[in-house]
PDB file of N, CA and C in Angstrom:
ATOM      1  N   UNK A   1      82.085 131.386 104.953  1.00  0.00           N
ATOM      2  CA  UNK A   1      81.900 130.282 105.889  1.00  0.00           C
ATOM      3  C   UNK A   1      80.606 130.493 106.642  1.00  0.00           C
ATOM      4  N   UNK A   2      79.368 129.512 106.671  1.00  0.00           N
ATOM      5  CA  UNK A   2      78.696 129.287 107.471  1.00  0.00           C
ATOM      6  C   UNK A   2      78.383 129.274 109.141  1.00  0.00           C
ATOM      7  N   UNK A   3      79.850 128.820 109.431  1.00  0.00           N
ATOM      8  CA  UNK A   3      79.453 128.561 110.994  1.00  0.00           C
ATOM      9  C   UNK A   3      79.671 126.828 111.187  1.00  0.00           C
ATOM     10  N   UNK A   4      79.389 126.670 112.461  1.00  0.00           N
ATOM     11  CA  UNK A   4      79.067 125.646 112.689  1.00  0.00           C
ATOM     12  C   UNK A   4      78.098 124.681 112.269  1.00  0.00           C
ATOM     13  N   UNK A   5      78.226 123.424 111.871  1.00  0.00           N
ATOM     14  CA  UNK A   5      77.136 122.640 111.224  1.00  0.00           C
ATOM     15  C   UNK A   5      77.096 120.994 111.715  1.00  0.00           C
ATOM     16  N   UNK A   6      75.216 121.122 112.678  1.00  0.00           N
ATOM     17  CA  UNK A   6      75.291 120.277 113.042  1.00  0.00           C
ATOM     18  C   UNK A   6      75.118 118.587 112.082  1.00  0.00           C
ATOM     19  N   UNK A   7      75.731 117.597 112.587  1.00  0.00           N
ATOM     20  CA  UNK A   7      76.254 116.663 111.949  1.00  0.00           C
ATOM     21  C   UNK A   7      75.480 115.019 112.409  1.00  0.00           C
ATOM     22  N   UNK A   8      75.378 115.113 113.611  1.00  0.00           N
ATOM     23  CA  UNK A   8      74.525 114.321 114.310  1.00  0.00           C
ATOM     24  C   UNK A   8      74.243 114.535 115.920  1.00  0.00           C
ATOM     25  N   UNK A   9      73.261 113.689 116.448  1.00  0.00           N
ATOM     26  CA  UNK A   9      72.950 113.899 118.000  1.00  0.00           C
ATOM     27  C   UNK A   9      73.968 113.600 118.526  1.00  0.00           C
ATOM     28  N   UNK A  10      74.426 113.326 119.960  1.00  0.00           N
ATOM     29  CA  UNK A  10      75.640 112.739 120.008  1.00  0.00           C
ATOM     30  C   UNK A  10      75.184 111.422 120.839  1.00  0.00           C
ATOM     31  N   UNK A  11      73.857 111.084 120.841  1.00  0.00           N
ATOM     32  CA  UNK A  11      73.325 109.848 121.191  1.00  0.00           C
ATOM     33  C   UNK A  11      73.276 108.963 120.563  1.00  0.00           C
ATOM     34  N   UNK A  12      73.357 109.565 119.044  1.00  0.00           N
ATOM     35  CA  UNK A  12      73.190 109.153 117.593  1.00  0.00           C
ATOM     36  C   UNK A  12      74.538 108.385 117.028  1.00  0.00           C
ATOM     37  N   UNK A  13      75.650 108.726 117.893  1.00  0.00           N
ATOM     38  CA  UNK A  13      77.065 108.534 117.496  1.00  0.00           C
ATOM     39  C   UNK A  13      77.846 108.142 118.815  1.00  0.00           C
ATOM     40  N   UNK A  14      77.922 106.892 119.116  1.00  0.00           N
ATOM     41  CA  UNK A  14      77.986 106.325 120.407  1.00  0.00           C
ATOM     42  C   UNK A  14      79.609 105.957 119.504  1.00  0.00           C
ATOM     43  N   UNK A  15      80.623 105.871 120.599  1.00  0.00           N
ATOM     44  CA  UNK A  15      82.061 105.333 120.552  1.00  0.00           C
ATOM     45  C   UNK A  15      81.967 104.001 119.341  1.00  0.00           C
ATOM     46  N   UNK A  16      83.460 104.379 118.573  1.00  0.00           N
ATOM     47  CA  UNK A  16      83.231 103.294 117.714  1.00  0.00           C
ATOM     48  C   UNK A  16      82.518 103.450 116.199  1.00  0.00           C
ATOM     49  N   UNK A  17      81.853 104.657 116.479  1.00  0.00           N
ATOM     50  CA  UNK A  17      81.020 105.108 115.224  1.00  0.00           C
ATOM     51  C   UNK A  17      81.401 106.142 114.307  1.00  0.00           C
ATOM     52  N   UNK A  18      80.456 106.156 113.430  1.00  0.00           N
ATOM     53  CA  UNK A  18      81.251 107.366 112.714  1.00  0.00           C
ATOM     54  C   UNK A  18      80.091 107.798 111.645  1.00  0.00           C
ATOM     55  N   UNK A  19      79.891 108.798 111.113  1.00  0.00           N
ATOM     56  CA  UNK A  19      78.813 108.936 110.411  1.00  0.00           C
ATOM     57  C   UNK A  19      79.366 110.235 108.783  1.00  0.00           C
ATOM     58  N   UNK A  20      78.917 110.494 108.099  1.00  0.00           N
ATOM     59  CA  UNK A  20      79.007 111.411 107.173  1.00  0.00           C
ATOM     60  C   UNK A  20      78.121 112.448 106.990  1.00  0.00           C
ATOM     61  N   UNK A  21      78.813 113.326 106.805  1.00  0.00           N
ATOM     62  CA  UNK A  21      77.827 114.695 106.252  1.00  0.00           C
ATOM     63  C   UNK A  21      78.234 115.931 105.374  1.00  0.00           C
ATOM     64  N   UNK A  22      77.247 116.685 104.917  1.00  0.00           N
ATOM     65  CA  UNK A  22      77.816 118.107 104.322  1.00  0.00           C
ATOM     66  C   UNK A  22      77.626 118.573 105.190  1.00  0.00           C
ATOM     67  N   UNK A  23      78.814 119.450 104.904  1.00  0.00           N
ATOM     68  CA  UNK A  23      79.587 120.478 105.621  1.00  0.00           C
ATOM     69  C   UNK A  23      80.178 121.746 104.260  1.00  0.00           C
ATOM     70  N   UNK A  24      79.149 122.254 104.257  1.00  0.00           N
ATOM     71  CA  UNK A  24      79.433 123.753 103.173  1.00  0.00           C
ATOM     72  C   UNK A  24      79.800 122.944 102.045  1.00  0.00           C
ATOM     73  N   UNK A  25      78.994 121.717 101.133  1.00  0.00           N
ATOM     74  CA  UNK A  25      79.274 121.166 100.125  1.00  0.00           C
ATOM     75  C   UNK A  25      80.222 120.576 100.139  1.00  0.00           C
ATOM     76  N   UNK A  26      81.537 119.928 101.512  1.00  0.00           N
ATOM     77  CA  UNK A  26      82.103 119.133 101.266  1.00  0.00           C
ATOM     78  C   UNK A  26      81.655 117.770 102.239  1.00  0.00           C
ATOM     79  N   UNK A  27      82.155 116.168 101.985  1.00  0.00           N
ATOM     80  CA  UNK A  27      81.541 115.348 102.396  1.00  0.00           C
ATOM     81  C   UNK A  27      82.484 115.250 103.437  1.00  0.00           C
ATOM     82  N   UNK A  28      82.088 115.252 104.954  1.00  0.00           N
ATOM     83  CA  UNK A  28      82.641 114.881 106.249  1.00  0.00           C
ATOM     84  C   UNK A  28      82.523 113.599 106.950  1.00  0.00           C
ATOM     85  N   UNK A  29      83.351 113.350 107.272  1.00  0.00           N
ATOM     86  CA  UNK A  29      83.286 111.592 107.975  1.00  0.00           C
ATOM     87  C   UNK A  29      83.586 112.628 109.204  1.00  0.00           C
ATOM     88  N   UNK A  30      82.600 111.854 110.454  1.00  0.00           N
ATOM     89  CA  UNK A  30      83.082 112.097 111.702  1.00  0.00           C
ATOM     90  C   UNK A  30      82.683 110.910 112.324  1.00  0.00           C
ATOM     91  N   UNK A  31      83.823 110.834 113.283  1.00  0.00           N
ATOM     92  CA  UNK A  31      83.973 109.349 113.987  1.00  0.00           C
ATOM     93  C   UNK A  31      84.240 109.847 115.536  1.00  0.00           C
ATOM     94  N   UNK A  32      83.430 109.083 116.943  1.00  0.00           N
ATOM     95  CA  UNK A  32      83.309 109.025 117.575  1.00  0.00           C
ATOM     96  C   UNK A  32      84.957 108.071 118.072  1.00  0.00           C
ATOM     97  N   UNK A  33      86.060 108.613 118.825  1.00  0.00           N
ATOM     98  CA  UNK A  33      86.987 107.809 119.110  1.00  0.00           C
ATOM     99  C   UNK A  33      86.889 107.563 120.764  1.00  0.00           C
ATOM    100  N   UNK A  34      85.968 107.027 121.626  1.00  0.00           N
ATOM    101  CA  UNK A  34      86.153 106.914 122.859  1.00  0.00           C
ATOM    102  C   UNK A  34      85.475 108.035 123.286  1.00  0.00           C
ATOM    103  N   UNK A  35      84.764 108.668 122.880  1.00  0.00           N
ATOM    104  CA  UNK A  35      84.107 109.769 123.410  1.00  0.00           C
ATOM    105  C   UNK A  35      84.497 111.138 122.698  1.00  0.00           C
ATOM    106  N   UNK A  36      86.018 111.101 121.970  1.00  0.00           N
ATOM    107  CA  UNK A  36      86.955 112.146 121.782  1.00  0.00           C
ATOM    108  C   UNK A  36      86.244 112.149 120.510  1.00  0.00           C
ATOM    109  N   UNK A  37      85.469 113.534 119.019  1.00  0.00           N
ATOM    110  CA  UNK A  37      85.295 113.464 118.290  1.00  0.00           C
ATOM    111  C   UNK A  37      85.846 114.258 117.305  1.00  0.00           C
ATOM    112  N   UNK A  38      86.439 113.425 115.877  1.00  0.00           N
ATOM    113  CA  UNK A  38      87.612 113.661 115.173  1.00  0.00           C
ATOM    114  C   UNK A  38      86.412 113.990 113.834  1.00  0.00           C
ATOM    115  N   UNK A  39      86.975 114.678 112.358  1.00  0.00           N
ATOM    116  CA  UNK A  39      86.666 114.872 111.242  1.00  0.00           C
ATOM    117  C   UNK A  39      87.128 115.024 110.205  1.00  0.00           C
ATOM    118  N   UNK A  40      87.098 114.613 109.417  1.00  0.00           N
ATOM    119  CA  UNK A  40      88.280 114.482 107.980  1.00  0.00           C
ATOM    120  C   UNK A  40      87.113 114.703 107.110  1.00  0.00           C
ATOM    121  N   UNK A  41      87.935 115.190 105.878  1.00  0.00           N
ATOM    122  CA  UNK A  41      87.250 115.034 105.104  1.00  0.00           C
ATOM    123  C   UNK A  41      86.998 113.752 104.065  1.00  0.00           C
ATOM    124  N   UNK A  42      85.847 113.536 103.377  1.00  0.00           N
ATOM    125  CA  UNK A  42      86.126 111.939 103.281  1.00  0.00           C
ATOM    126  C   UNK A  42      86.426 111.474 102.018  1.00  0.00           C
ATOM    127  N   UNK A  43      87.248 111.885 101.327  1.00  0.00           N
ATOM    128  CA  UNK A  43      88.253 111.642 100.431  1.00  0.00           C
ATOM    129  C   UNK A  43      89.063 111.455 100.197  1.00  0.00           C
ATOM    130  N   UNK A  44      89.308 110.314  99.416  1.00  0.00           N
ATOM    131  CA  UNK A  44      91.079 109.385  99.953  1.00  0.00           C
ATOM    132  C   UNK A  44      92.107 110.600  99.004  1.00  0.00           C
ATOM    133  N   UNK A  45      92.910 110.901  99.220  1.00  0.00           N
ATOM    134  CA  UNK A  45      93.658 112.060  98.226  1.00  0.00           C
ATOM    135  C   UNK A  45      94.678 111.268  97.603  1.00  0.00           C
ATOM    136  N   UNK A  46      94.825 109.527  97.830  1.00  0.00           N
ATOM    137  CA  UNK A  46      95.397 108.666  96.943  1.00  0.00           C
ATOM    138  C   UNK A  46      94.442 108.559  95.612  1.00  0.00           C
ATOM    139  N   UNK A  47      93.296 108.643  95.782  1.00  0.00           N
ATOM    140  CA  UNK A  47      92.356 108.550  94.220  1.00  0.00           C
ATOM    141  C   UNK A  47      91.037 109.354  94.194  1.00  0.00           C
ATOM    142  N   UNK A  48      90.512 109.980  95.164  1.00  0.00           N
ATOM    143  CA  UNK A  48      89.252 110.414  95.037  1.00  0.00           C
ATOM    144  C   UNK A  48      88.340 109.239  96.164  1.00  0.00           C
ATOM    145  N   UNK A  49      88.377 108.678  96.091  1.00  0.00           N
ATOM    146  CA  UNK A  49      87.555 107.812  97.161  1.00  0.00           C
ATOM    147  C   UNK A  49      87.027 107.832  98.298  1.00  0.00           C
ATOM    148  N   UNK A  50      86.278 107.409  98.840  1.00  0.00           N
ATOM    149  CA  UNK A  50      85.341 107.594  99.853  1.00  0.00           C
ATOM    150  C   UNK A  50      86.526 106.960 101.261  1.00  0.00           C
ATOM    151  N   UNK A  51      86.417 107.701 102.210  1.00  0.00           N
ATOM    152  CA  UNK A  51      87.061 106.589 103.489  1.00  0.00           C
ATOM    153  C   UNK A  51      86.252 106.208 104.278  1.00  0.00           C
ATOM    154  N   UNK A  52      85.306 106.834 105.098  1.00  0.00           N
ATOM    155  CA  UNK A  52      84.248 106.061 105.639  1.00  0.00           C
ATOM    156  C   UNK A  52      84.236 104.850 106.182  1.00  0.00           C
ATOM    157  N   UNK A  53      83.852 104.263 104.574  1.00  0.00           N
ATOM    158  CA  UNK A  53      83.496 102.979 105.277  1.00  0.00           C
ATOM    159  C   UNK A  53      84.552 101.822 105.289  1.00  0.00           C
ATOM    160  N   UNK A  54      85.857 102.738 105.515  1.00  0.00           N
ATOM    161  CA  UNK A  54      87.190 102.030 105.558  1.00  0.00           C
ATOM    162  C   UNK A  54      87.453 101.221 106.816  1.00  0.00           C
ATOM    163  N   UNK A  55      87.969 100.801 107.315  1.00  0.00           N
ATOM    164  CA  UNK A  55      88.485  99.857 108.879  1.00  0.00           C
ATOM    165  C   UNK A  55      88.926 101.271 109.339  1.00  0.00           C
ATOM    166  N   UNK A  56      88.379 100.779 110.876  1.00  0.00           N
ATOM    167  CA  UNK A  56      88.802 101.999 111.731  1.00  0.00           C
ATOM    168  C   UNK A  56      89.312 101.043 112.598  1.00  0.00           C
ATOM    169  N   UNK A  57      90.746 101.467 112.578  1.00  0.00           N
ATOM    170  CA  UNK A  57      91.970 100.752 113.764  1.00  0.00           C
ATOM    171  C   UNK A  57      92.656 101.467 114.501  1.00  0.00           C
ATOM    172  N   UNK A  58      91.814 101.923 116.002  1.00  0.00           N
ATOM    173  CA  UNK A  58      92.769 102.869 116.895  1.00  0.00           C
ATOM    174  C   UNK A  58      92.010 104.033 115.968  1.00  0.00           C
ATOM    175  N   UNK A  59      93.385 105.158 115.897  1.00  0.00           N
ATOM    176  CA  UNK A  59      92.929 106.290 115.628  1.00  0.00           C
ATOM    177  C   UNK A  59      93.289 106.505 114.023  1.00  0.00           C
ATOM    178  N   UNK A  60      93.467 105.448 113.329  1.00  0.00           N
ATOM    179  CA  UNK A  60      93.306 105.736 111.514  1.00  0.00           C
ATOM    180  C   UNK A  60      92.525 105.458 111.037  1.00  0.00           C
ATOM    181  N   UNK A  61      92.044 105.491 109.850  1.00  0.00           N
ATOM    182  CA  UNK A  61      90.940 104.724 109.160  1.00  0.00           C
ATOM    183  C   UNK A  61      91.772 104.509 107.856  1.00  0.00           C
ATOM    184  N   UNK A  62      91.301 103.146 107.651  1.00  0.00           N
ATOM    185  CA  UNK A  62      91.900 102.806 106.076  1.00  0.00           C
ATOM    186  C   UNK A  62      91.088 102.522 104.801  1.00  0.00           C
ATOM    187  N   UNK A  63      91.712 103.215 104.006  1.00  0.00           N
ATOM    188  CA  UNK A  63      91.012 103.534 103.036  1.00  0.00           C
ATOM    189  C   UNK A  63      90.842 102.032 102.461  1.00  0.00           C
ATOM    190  N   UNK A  64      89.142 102.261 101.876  1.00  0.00           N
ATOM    191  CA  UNK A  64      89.065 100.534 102.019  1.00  0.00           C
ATOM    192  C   UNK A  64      89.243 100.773 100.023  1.00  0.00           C
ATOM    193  N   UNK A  65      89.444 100.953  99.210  1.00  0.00           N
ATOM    194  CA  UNK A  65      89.780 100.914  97.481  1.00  0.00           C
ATOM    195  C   UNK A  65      91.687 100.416  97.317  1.00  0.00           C
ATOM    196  N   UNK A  66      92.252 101.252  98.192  1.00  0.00           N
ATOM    197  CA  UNK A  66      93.827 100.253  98.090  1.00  0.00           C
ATOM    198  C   UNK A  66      94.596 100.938  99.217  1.00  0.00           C
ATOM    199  N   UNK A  67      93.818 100.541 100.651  1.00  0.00           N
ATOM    200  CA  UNK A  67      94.626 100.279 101.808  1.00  0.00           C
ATOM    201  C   UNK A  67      95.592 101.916 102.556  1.00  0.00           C
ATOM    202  N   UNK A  68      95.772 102.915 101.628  1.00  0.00           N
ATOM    203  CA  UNK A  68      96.290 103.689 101.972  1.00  0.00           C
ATOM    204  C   UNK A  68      95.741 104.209 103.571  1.00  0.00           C
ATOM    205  N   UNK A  69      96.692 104.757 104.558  1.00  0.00           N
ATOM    206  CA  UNK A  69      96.126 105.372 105.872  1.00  0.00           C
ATOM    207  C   UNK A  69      96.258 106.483 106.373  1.00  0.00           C
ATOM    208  N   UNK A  70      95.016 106.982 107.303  1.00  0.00           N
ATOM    209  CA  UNK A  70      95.321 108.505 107.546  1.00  0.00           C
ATOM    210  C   UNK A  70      95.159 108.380 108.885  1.00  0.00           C
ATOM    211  N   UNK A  71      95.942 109.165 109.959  1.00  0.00           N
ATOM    212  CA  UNK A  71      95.546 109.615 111.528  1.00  0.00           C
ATOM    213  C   UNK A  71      94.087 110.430 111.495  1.00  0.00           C
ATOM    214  N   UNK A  72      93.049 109.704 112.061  1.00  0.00           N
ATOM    215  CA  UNK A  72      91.816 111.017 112.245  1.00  0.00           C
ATOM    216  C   UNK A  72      92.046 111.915 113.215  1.00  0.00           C
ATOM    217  N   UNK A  73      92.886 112.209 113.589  1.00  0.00           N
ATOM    218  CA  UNK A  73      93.440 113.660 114.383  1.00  0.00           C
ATOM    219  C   UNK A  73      94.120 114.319 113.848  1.00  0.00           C
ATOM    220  N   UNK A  74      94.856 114.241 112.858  1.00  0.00           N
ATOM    221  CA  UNK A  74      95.781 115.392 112.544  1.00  0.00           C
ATOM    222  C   UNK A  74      95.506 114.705 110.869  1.00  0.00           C
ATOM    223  N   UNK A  75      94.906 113.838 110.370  1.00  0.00           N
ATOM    224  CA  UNK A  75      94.368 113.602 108.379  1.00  0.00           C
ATOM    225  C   UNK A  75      96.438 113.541 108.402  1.00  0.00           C
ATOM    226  N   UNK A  76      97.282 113.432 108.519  1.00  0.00           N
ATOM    227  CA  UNK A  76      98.351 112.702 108.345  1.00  0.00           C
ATOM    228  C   UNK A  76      98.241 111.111 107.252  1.00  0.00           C
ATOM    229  N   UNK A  77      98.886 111.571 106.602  1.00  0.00           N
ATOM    230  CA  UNK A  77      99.347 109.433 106.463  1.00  0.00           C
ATOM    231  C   UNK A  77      99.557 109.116 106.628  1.00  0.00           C
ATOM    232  N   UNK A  78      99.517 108.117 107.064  1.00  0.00           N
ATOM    233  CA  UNK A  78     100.445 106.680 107.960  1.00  0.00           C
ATOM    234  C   UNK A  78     101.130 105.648 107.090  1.00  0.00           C
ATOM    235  N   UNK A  79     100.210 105.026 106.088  1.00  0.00           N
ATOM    236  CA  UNK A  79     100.831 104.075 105.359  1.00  0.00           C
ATOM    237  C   UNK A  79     100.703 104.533 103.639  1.00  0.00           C
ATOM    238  N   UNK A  80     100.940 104.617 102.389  1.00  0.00           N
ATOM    239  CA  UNK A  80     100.721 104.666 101.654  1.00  0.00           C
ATOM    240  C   UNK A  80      99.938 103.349 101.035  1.00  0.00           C
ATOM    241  N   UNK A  81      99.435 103.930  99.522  1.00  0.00           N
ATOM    242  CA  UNK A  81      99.334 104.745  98.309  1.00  0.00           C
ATOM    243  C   UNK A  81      99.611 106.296  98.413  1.00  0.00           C
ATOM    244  N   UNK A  82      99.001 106.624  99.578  1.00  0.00           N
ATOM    245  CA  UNK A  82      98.650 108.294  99.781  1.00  0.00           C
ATOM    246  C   UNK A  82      99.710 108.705 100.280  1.00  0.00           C
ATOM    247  N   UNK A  83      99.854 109.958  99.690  1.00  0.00           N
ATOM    248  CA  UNK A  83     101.286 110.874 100.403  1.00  0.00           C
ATOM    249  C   UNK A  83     101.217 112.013 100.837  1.00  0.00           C
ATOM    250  N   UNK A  84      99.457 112.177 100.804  1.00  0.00           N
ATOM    251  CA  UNK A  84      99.240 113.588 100.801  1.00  0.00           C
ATOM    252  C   UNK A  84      98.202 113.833 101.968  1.00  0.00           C
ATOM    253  N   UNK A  85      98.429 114.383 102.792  1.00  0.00           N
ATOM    254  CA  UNK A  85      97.344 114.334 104.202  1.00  0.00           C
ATOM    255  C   UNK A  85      95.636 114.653 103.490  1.00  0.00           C
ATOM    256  N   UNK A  86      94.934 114.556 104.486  1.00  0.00           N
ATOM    257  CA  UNK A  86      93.050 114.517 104.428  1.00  0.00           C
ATOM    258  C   UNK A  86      93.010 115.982 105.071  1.00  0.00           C
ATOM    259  N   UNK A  87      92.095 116.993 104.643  1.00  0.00           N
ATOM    260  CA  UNK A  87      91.746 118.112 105.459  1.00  0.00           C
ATOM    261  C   UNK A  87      90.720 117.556 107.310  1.00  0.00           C
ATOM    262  N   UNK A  88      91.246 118.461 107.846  1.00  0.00           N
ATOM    263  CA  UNK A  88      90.912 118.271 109.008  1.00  0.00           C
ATOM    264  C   UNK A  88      89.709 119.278 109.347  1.00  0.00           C
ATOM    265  N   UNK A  89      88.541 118.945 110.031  1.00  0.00           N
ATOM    266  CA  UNK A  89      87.866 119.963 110.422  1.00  0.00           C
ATOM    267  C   UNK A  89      87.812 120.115 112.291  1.00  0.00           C
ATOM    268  N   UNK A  90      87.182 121.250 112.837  1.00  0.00           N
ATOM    269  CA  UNK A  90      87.107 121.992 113.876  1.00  0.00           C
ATOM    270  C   UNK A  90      85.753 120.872 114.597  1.00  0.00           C
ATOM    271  N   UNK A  91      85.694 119.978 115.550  1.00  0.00           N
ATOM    272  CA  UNK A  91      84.658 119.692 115.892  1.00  0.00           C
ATOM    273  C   UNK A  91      84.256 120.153 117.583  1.00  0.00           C
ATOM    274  N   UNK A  92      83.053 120.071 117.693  1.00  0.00           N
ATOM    275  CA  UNK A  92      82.923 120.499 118.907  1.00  0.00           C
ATOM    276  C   UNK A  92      81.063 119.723 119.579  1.00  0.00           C
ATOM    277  N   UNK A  93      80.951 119.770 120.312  1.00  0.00           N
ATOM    278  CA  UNK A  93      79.353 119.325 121.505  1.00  0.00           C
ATOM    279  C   UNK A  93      79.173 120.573 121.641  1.00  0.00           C
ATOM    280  N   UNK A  94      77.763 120.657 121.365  1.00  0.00           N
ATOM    281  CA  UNK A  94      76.481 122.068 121.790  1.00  0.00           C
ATOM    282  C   UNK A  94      74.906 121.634 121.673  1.00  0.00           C
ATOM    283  N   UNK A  95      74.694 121.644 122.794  1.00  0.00           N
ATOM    284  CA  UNK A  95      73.455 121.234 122.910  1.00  0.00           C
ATOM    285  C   UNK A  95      72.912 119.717 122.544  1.00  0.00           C
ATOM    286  N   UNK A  96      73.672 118.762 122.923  1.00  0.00           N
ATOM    287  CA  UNK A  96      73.180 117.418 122.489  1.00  0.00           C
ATOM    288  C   UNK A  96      73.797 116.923 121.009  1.00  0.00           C
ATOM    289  N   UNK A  97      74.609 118.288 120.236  1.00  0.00           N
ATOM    290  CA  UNK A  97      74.600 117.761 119.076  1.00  0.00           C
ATOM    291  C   UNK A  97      76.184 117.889 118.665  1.00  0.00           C
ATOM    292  N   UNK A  98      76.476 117.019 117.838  1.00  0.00           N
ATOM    293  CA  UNK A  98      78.055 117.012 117.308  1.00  0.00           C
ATOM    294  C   UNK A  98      78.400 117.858 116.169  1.00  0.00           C
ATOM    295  N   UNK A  99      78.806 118.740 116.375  1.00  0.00           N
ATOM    296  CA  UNK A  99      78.961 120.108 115.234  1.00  0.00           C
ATOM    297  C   UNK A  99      80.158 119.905 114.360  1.00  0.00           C
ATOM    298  N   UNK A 100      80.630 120.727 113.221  1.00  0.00           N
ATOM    299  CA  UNK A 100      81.504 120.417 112.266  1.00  0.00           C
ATOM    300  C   UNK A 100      81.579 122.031 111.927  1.00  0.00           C
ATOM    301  N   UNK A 101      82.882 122.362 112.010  1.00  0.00           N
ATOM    302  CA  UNK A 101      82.783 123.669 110.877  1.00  0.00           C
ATOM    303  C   UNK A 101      84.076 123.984 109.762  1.00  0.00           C
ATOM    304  N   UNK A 102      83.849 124.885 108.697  1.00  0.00           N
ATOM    305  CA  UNK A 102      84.576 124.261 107.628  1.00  0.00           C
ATOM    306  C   UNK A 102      85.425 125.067 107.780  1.00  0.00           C
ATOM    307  N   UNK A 103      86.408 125.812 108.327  1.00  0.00           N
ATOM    308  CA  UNK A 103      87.427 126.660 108.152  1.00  0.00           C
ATOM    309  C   UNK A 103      88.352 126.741 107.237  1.00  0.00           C
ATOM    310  N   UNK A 104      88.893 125.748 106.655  1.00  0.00           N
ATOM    311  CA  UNK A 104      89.780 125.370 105.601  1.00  0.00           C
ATOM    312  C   UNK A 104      90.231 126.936 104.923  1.00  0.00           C
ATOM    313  N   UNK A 105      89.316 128.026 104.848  1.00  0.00           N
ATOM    314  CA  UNK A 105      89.855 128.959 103.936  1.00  0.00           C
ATOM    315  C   UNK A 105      89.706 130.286 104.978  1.00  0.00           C
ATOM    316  N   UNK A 106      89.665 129.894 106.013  1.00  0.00           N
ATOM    317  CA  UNK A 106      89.758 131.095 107.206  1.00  0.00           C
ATOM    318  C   UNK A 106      91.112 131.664 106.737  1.00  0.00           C
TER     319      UNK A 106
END
């Protein structure tokens, strides 16, 4: 594991937003919820698919290929296709910037 990895400014990612990145070769969606900042990883685990640029309602995002839903706080499902939660990452503010780190195999 790398460490921490910055992801965007956090001027850059105003409430409402959400942006993508690598994170130790995997692709991270992080979304700005009210100030509070959440990270999944961004793969629907109903098919492989991107979530991103899914509807963000409250605190899920839906997978926009066939509707399945995940909590961006705890990568839970909410609604199916999917039955299988999203990995969650560690986020944190340092120095102006919105960090990501990959723990998954700590």
């Amino acid at each position: 594991m790398s460490g921490w990895v910055r992801v965007a400014r956090v001027t850059d990612l105003p409430p409402g937003r959400r942006c993508v990145a690598d994170v130790d070769g995997v692709a991270v969606a992080v979304f700005n919820l009210g100030g509070d900042y959440c990270a999944i990883e961004d793969t629907c685990t109903h098919d492989g698919g991107e979530l991103a640029s899914g509807e963000l309602q409250g605190e899920e995002i839906v997978c926009p290929r066939h509707g399945a839903r995940f909590n961006l706080r705890s990568g839970a499902v909410t609604a199916p296709p999917a039955y299988s939660a999203v990995a969650v990452f560690p986020v944190r503010v340092a120095g102006g910037w919105v960090e990501v780190r990959d723990d998954r195999w700590d």
